[in-house]
N, C-alpha and C. Protein backbone atom coordinates (compact mmCIF):
# COMPACT_ATOMS: atom_id res chain seq x y z
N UNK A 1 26.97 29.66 -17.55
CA UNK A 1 27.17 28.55 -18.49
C UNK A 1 26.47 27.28 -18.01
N UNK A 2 26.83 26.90 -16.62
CA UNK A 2 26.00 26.02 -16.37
C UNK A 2 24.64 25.90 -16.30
N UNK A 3 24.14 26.81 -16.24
CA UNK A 3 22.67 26.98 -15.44
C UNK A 3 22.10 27.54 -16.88
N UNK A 4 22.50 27.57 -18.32
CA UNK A 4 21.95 27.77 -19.11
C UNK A 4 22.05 26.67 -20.05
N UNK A 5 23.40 25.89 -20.06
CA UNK A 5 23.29 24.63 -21.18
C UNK A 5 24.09 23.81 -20.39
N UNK A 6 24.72 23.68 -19.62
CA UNK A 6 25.63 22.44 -19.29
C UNK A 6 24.45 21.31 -18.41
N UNK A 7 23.18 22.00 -17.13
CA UNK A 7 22.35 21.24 -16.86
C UNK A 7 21.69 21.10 -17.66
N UNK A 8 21.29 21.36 -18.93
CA UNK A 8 19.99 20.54 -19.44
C UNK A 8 20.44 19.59 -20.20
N UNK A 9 21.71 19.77 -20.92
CA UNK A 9 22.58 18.69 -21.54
C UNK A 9 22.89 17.31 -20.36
N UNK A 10 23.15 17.53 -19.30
CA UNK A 10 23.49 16.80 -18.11
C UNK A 10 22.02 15.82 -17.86
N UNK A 11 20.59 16.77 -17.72
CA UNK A 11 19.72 16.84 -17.76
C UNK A 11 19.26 15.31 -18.65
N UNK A 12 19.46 15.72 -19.68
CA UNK A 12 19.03 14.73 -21.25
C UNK A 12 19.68 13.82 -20.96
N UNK A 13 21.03 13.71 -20.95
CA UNK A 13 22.06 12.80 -21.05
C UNK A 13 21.68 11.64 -19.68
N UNK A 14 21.26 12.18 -18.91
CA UNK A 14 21.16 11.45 -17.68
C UNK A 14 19.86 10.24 -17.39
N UNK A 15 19.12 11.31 -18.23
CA UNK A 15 17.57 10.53 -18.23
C UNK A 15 17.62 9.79 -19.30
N UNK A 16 18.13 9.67 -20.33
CA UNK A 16 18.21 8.46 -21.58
C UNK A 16 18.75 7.91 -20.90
N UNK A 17 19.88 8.08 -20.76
CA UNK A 17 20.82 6.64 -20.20
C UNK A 17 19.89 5.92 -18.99
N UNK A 18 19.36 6.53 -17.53
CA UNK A 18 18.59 6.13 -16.72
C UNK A 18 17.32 5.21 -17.21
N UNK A 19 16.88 5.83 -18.54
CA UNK A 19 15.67 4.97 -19.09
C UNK A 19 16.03 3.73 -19.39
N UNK A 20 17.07 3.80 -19.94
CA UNK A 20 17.82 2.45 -20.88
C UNK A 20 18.16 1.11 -19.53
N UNK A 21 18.76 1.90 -19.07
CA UNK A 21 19.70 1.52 -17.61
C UNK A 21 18.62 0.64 -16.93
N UNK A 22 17.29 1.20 -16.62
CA UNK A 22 16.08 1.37 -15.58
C UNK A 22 15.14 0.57 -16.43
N UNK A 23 15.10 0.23 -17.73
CA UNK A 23 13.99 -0.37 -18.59
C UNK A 23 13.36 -1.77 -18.07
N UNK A 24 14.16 -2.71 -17.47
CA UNK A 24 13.48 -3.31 -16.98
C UNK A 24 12.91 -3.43 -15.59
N UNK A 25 13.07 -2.25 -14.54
CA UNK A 25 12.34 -1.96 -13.56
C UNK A 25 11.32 -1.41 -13.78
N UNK A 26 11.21 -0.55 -15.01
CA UNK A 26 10.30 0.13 -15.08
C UNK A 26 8.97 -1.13 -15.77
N UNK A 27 9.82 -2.03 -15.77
CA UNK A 27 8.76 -3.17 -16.64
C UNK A 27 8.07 -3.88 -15.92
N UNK A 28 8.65 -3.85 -14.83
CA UNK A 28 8.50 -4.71 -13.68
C UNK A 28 7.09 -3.85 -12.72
N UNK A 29 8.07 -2.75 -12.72
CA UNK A 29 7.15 -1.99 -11.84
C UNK A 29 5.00 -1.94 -12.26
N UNK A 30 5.26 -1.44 -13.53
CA UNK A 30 4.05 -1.68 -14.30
C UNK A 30 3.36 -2.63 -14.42
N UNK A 31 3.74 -4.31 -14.20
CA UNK A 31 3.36 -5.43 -14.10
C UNK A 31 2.93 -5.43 -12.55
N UNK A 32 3.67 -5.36 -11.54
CA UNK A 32 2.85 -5.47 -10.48
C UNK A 32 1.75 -3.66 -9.91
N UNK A 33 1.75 -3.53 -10.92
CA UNK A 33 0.37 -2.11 -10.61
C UNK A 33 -0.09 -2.56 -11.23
N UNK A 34 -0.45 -3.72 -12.82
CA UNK A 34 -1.14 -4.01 -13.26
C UNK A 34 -2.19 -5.10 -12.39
N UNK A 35 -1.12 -5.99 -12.14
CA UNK A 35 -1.49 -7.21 -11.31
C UNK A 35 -2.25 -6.73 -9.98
N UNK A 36 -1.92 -5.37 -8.70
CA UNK A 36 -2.72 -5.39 -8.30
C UNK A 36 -3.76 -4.41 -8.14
N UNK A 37 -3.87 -3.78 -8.88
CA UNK A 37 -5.30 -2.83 -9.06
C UNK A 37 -5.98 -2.45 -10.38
N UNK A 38 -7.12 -2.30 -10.64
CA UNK A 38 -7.25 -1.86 -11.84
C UNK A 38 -7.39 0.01 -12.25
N UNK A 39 -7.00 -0.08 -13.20
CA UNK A 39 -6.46 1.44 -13.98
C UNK A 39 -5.19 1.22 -14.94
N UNK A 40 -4.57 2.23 -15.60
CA UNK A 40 -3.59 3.10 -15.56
C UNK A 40 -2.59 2.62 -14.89
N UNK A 41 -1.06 2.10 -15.83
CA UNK A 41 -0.08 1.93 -15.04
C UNK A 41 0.43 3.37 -14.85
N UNK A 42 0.20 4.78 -16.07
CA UNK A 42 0.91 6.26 -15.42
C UNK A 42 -0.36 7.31 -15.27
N UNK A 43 -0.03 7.75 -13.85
CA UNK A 43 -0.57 8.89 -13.27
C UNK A 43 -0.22 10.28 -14.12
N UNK A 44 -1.28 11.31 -14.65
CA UNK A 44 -0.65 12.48 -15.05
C UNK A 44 -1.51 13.44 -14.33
N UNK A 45 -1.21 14.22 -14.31
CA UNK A 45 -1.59 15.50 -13.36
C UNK A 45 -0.96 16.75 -13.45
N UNK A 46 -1.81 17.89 -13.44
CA UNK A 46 -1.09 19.40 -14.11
C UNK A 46 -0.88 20.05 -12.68
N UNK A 47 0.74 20.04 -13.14
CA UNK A 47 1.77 21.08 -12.10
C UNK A 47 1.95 22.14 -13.17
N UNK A 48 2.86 22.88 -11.74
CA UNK A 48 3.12 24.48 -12.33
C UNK A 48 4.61 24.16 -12.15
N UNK A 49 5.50 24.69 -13.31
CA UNK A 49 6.77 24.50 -14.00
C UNK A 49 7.33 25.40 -13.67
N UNK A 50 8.62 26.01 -14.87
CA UNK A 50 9.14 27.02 -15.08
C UNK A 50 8.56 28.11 -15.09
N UNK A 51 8.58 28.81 -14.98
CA UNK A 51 7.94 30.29 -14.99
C UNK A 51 5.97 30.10 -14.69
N UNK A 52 5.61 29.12 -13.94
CA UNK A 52 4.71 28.95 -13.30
C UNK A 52 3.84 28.26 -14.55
N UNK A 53 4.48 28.01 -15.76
CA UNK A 53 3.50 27.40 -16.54
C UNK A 53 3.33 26.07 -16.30
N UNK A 54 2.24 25.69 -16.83
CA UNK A 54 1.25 24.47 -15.99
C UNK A 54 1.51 23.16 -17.24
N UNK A 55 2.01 22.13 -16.22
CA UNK A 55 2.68 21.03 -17.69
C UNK A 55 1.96 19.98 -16.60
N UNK A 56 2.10 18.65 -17.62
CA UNK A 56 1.58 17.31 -16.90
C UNK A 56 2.75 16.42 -16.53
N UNK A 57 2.40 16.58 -15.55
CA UNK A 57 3.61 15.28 -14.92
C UNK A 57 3.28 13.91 -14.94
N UNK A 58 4.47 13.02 -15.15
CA UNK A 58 4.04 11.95 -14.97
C UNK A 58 4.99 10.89 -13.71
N UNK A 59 4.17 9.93 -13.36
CA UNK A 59 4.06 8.95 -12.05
C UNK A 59 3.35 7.85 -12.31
N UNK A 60 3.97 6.49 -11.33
CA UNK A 60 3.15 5.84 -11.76
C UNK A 60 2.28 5.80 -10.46
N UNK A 61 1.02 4.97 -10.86
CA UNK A 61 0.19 5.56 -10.25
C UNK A 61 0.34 4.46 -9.12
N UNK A 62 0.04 4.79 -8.09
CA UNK A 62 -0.03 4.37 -6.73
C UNK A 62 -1.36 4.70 -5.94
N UNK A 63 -2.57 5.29 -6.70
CA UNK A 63 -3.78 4.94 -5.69
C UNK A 63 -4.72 4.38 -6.51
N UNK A 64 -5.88 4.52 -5.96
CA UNK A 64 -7.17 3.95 -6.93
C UNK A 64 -7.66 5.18 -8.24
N UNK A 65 -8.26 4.22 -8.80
CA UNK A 65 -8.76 5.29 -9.85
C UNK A 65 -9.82 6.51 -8.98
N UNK A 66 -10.52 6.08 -8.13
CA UNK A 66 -11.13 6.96 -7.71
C UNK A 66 -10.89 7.79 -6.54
N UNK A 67 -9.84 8.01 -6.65
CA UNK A 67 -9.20 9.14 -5.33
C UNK A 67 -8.98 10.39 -6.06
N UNK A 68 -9.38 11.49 -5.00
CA UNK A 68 -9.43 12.85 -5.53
C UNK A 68 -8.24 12.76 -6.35
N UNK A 69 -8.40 13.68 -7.70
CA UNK A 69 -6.90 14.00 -8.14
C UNK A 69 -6.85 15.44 -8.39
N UNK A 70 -7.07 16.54 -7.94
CA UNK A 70 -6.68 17.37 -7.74
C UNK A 70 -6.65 17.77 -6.35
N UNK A 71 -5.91 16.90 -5.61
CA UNK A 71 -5.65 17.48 -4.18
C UNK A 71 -4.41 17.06 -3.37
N UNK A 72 -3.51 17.79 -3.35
CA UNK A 72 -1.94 17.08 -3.14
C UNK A 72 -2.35 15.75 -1.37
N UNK A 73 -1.24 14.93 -1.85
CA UNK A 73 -1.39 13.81 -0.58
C UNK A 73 -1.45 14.01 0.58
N UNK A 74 -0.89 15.03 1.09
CA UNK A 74 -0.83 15.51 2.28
C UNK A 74 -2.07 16.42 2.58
N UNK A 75 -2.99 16.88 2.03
CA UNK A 75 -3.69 17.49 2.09
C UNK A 75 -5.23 16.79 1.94
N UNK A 76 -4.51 15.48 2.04
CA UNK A 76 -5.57 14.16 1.53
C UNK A 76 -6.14 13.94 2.87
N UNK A 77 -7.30 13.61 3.37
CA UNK A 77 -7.74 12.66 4.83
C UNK A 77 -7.73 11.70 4.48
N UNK A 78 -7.49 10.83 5.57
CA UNK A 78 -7.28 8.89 5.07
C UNK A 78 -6.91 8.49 3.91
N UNK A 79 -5.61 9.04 3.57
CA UNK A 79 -4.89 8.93 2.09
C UNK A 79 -4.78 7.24 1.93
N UNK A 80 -4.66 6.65 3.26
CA UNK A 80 -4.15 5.08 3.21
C UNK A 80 -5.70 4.23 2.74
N UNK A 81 -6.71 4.67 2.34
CA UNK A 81 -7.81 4.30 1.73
C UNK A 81 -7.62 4.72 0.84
N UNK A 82 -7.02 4.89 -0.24
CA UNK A 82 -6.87 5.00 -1.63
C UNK A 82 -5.42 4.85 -2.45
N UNK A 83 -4.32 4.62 -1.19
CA UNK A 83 -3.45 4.30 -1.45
C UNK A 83 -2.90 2.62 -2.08
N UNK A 84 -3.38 1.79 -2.76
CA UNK A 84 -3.00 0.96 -2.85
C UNK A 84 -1.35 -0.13 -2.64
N UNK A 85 -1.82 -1.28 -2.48
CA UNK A 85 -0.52 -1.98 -2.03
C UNK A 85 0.46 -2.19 -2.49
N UNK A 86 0.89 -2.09 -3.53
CA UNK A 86 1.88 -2.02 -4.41
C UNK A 86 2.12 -0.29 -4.11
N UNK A 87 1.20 0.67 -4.48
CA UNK A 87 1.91 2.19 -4.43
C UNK A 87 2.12 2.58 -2.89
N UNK A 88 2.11 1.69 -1.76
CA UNK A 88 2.32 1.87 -0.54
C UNK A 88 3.93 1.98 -0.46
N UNK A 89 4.42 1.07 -1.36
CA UNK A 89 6.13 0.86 -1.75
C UNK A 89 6.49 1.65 -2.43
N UNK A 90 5.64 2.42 -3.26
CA UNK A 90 6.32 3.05 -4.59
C UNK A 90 6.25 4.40 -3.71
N UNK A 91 5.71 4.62 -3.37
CA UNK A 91 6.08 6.40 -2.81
C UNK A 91 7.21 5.78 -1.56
N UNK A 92 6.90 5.22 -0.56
CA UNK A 92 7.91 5.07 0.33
C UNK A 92 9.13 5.28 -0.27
N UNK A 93 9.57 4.54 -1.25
CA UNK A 93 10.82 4.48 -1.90
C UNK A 93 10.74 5.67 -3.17
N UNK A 94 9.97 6.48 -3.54
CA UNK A 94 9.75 7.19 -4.46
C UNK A 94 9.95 7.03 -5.57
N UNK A 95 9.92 5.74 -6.25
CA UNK A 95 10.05 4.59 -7.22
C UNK A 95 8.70 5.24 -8.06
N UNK A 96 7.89 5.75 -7.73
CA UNK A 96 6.43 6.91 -8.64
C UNK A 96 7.11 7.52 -9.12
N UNK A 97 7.94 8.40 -8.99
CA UNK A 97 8.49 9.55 -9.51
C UNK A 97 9.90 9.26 -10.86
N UNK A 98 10.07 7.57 -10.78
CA UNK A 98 10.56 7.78 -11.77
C UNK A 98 10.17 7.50 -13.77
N UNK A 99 8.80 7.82 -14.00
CA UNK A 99 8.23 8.35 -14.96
C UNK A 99 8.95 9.97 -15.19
N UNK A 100 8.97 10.27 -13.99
CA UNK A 100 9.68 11.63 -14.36
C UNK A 100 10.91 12.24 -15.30
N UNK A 101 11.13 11.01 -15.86
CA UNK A 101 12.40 11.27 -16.83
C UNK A 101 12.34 11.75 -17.66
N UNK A 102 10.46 11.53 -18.21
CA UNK A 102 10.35 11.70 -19.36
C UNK A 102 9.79 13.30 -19.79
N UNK A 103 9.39 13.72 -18.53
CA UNK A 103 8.96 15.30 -17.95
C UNK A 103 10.70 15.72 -18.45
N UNK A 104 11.78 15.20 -18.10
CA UNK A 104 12.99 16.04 -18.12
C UNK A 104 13.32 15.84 -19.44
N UNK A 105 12.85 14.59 -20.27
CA UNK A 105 13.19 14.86 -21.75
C UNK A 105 12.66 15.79 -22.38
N UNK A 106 11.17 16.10 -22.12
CA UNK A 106 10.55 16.76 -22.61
C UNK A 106 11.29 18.83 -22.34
N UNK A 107 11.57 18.68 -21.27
CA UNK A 107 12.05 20.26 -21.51
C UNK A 107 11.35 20.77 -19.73
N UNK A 108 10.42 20.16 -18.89
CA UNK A 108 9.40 20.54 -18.65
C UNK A 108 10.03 20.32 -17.00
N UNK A 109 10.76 19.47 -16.83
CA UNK A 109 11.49 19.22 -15.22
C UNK A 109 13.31 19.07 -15.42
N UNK A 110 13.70 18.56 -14.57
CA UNK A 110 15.13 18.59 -14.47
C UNK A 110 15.53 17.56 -13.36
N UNK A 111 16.38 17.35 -12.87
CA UNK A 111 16.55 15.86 -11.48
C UNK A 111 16.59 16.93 -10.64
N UNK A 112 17.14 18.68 -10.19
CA UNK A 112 17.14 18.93 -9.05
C UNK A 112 16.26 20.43 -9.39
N UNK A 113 15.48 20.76 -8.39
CA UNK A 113 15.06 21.43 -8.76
C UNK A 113 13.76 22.18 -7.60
N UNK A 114 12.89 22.46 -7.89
CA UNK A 114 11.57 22.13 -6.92
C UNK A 114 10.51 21.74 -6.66
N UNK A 115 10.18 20.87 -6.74
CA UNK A 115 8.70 19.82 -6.47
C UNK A 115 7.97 20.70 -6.72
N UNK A 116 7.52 20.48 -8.08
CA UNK A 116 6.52 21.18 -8.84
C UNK A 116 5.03 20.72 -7.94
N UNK A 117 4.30 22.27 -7.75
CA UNK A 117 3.15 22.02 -6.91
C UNK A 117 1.97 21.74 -8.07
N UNK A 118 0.47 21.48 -7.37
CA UNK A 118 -0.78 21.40 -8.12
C UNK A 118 -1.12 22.98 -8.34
N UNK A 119 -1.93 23.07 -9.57
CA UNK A 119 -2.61 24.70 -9.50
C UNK A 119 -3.13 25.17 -8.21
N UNK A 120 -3.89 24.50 -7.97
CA UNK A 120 -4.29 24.95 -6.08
C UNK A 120 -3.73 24.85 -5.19
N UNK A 121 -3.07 24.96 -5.06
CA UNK A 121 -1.75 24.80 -3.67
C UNK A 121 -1.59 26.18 -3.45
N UNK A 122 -2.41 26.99 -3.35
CA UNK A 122 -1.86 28.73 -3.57
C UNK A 122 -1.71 29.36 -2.64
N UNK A 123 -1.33 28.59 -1.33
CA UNK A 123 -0.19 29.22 -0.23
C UNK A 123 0.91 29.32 -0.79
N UNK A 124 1.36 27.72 -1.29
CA UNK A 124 2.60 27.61 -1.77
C UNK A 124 3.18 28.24 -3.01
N UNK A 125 1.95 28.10 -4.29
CA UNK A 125 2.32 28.92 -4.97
C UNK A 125 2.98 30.37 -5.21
N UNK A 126 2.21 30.96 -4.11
CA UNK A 126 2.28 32.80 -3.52
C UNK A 126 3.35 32.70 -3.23
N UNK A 127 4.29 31.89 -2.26
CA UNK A 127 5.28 32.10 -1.54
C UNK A 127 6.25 31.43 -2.63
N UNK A 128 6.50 30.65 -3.53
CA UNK A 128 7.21 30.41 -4.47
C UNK A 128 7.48 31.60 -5.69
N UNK A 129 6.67 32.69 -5.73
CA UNK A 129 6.64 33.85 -6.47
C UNK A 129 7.31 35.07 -6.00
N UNK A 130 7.06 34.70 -4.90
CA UNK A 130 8.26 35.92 -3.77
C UNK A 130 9.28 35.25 -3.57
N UNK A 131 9.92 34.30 -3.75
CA UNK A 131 11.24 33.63 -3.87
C UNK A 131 11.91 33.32 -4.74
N UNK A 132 11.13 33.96 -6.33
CA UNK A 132 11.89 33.56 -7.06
C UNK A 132 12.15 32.27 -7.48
N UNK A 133 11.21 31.28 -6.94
CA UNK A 133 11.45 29.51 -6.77
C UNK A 133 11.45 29.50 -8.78
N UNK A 134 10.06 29.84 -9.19
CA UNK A 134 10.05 29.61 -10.33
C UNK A 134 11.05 30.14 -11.30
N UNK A 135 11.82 30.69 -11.74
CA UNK A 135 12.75 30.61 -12.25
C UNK A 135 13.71 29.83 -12.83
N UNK A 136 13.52 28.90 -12.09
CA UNK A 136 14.06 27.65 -12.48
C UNK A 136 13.01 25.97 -13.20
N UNK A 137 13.93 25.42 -13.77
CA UNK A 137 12.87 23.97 -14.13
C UNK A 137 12.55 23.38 -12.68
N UNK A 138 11.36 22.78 -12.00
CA UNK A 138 10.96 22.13 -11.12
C UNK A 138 11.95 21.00 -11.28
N UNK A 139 12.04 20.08 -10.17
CA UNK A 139 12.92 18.88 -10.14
C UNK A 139 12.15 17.90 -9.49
N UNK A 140 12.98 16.25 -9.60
CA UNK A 140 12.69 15.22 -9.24
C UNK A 140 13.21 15.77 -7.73
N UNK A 141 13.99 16.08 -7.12
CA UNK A 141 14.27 16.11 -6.07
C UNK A 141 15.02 17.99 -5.83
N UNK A 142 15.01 18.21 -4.76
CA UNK A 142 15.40 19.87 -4.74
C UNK A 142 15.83 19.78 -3.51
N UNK A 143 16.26 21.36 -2.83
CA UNK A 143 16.69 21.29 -1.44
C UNK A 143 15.98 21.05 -0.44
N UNK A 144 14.65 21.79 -0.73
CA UNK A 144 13.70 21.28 0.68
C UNK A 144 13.02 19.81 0.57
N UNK A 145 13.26 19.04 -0.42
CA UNK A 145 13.47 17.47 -0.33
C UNK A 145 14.82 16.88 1.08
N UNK A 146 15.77 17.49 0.95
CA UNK A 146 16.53 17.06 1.65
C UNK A 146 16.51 17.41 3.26
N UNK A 147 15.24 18.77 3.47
CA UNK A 147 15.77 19.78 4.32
C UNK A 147 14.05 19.68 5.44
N UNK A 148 13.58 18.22 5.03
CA UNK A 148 12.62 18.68 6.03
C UNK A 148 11.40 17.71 4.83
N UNK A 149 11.19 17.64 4.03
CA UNK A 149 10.53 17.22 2.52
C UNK A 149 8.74 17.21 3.01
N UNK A 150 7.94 16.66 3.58
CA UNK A 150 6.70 16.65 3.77
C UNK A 150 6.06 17.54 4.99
N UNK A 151 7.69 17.47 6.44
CA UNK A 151 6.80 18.18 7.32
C UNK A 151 7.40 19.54 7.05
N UNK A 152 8.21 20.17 5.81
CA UNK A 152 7.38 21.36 6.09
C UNK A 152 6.35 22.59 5.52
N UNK A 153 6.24 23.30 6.47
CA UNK A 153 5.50 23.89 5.82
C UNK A 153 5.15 25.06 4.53
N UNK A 154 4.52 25.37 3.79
CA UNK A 154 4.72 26.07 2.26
C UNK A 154 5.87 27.39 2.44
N UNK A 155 6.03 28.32 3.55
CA UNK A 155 6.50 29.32 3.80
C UNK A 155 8.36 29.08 3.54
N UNK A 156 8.16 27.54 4.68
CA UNK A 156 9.65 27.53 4.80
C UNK A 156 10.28 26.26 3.55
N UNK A 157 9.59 26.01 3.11
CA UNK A 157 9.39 24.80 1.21
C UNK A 157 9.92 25.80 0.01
N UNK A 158 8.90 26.90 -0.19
CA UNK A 158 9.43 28.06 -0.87
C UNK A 158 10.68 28.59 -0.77
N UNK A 159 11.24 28.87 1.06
CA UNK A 159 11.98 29.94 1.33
C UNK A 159 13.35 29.23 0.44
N UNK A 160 13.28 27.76 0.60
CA UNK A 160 14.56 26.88 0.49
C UNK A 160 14.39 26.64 -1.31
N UNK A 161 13.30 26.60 -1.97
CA UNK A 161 13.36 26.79 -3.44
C UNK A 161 14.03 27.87 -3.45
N UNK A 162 13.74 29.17 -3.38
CA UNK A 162 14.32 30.47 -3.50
C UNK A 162 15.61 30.46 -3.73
N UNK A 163 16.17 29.63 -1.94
CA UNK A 163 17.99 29.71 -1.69
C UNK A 163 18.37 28.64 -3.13
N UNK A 164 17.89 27.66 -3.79
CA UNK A 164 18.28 27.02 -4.68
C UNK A 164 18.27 27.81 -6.10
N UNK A 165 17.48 27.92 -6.59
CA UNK A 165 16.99 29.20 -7.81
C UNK A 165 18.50 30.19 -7.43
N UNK A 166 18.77 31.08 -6.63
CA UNK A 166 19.99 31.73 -6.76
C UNK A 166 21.19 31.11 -6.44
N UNK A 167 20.97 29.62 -6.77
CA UNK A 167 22.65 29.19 -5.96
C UNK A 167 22.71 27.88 -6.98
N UNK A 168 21.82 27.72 -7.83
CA UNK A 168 22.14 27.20 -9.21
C UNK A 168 23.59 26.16 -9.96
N UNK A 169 24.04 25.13 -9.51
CA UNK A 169 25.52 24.89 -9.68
C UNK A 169 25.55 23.35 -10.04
N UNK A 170 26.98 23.30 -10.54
CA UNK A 170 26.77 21.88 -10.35
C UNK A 170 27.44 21.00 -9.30
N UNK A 171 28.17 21.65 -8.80
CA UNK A 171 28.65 21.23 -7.31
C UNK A 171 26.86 20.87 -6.17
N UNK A 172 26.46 22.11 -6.24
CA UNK A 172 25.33 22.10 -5.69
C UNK A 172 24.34 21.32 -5.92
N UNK A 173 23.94 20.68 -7.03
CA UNK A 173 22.98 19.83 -7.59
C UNK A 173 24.01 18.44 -7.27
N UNK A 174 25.26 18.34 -7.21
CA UNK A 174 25.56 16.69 -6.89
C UNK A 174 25.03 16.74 -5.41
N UNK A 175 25.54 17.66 -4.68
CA UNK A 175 25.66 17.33 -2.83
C UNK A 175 23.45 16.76 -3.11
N UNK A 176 22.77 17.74 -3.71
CA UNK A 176 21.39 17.34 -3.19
C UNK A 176 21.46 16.04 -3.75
N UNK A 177 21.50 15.84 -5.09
CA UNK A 177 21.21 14.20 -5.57
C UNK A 177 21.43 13.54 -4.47
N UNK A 178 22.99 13.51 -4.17
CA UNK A 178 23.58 12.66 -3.60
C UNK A 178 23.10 12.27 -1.85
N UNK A 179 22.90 13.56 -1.39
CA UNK A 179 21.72 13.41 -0.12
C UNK A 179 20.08 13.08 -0.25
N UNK A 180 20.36 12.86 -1.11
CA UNK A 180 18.55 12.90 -1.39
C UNK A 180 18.60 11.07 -1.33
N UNK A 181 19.38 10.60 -2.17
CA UNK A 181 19.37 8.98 -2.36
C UNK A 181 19.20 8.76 -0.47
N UNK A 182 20.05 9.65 0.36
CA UNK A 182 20.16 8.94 1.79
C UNK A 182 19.07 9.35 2.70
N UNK A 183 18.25 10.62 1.75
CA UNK A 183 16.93 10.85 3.00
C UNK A 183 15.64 10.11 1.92
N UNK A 184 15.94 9.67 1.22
CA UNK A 184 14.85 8.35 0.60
C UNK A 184 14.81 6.75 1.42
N UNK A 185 16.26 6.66 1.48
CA UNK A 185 16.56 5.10 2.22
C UNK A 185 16.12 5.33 3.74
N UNK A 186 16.41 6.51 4.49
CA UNK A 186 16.29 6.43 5.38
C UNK A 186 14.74 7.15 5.78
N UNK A 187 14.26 7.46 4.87
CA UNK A 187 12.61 7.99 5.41
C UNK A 187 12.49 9.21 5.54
N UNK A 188 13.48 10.37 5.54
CA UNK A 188 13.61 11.45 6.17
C UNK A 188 12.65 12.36 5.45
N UNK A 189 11.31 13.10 6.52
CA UNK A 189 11.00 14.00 6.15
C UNK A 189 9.46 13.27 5.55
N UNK A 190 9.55 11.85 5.26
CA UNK A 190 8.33 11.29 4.45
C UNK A 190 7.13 11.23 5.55
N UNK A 191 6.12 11.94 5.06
CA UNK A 191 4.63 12.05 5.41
C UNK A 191 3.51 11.59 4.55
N UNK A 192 2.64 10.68 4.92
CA UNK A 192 1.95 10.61 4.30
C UNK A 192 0.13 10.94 4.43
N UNK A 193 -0.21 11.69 3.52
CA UNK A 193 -1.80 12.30 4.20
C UNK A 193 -2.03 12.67 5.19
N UNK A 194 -3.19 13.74 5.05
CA UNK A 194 -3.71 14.31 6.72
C UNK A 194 -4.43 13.43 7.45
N UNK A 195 -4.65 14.39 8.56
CA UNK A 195 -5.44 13.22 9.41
C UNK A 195 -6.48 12.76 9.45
């Protein structure tokens, strides 16, 4: 019951109200990405979803217009050359990711879930297919957010989508929210670009 209508109702309900709630941060936020760089106050970019189908996410954007965009951050060299000053704050605090609401209105994400990868990521992909990760809607935040989030690696990222995908709840989705707000404040797990 839950894991078929009570989260996506939870889902909806959460992200309207958050939009409404959030409308003038989000106003704010867009004014100073306007003010300091030029582009695009939202980033979109095609991840792989539910059942591995490929949707556009949205973020606001935090680098230059001309930084690779098909190549996840960590996989970036000298990411802090294209990272701009204002999105130096917005990922720290993961304040990018909340465009993402509108991915969960749409049908296409959920708040817990698994950090929907790029099409090329296909270590991670492979190992998200043997775990069963996809099965579920991708999320703003998931377990291996809480459990390690940038350093680790695709094998053991997947293994912990997997344990989430069969353990589906709503007990389970408060404890991550609710740890996730404390490994955001406190940094845990945040990496940014290769070397």
């Amino acid at each position: 019951m839950y894991r078929r209508y009570v989260k996506r109702i939870l889902d909806l309900t959460g992200a309207f109200l958050l939009l409404i709630v959030l409308s003038p941060v989000f106003a704010f936020i867009a004014l100073l990405i306007k003010l300091d760089s030029r582009g695009p106050v939202l980033f979109r970019q095609k991840r792989l979803g539910l059942n591995e189908k490929p949707f556009m996410i949205y973020k606001f954007r935090t680098m230059r217009t001309d930084a690779p965009s098909e190549t996840a951050t960590n996989d970036l060299r000298q990411s802090s050359m294209y990272i701009t000053r204002v999105g130096k704050y917005l990922r720290v605090l993961s304040l990018d990711e909340l465009p993402q609401f509108f991915n969960i209105i749409k049908g296409e994400m959920s708040f817990v879930g698994f950090r929907p990868c790029l099409w090329n990521e296909f270590e991670l992909d492979e190992e998200r297919r043997k775990t069963g990760a996809y099965s579920v809607r991708p999320g703003i935040t998931g377990l291996a957010q809480i459990r390690g989030r940038d350093e680790l690696e695709p094998d053991k990222k997947a293994l912990l989508d997997g344990v989430y995908a069969r353990n589906v709840g709503f007990d389970y989705d408060l404890r991550i929210l609710t740890k996730t707000l404390f490994a955001v404040f406190y940094k845990e797990g945040y990496r940014e670009g290769g070397a």
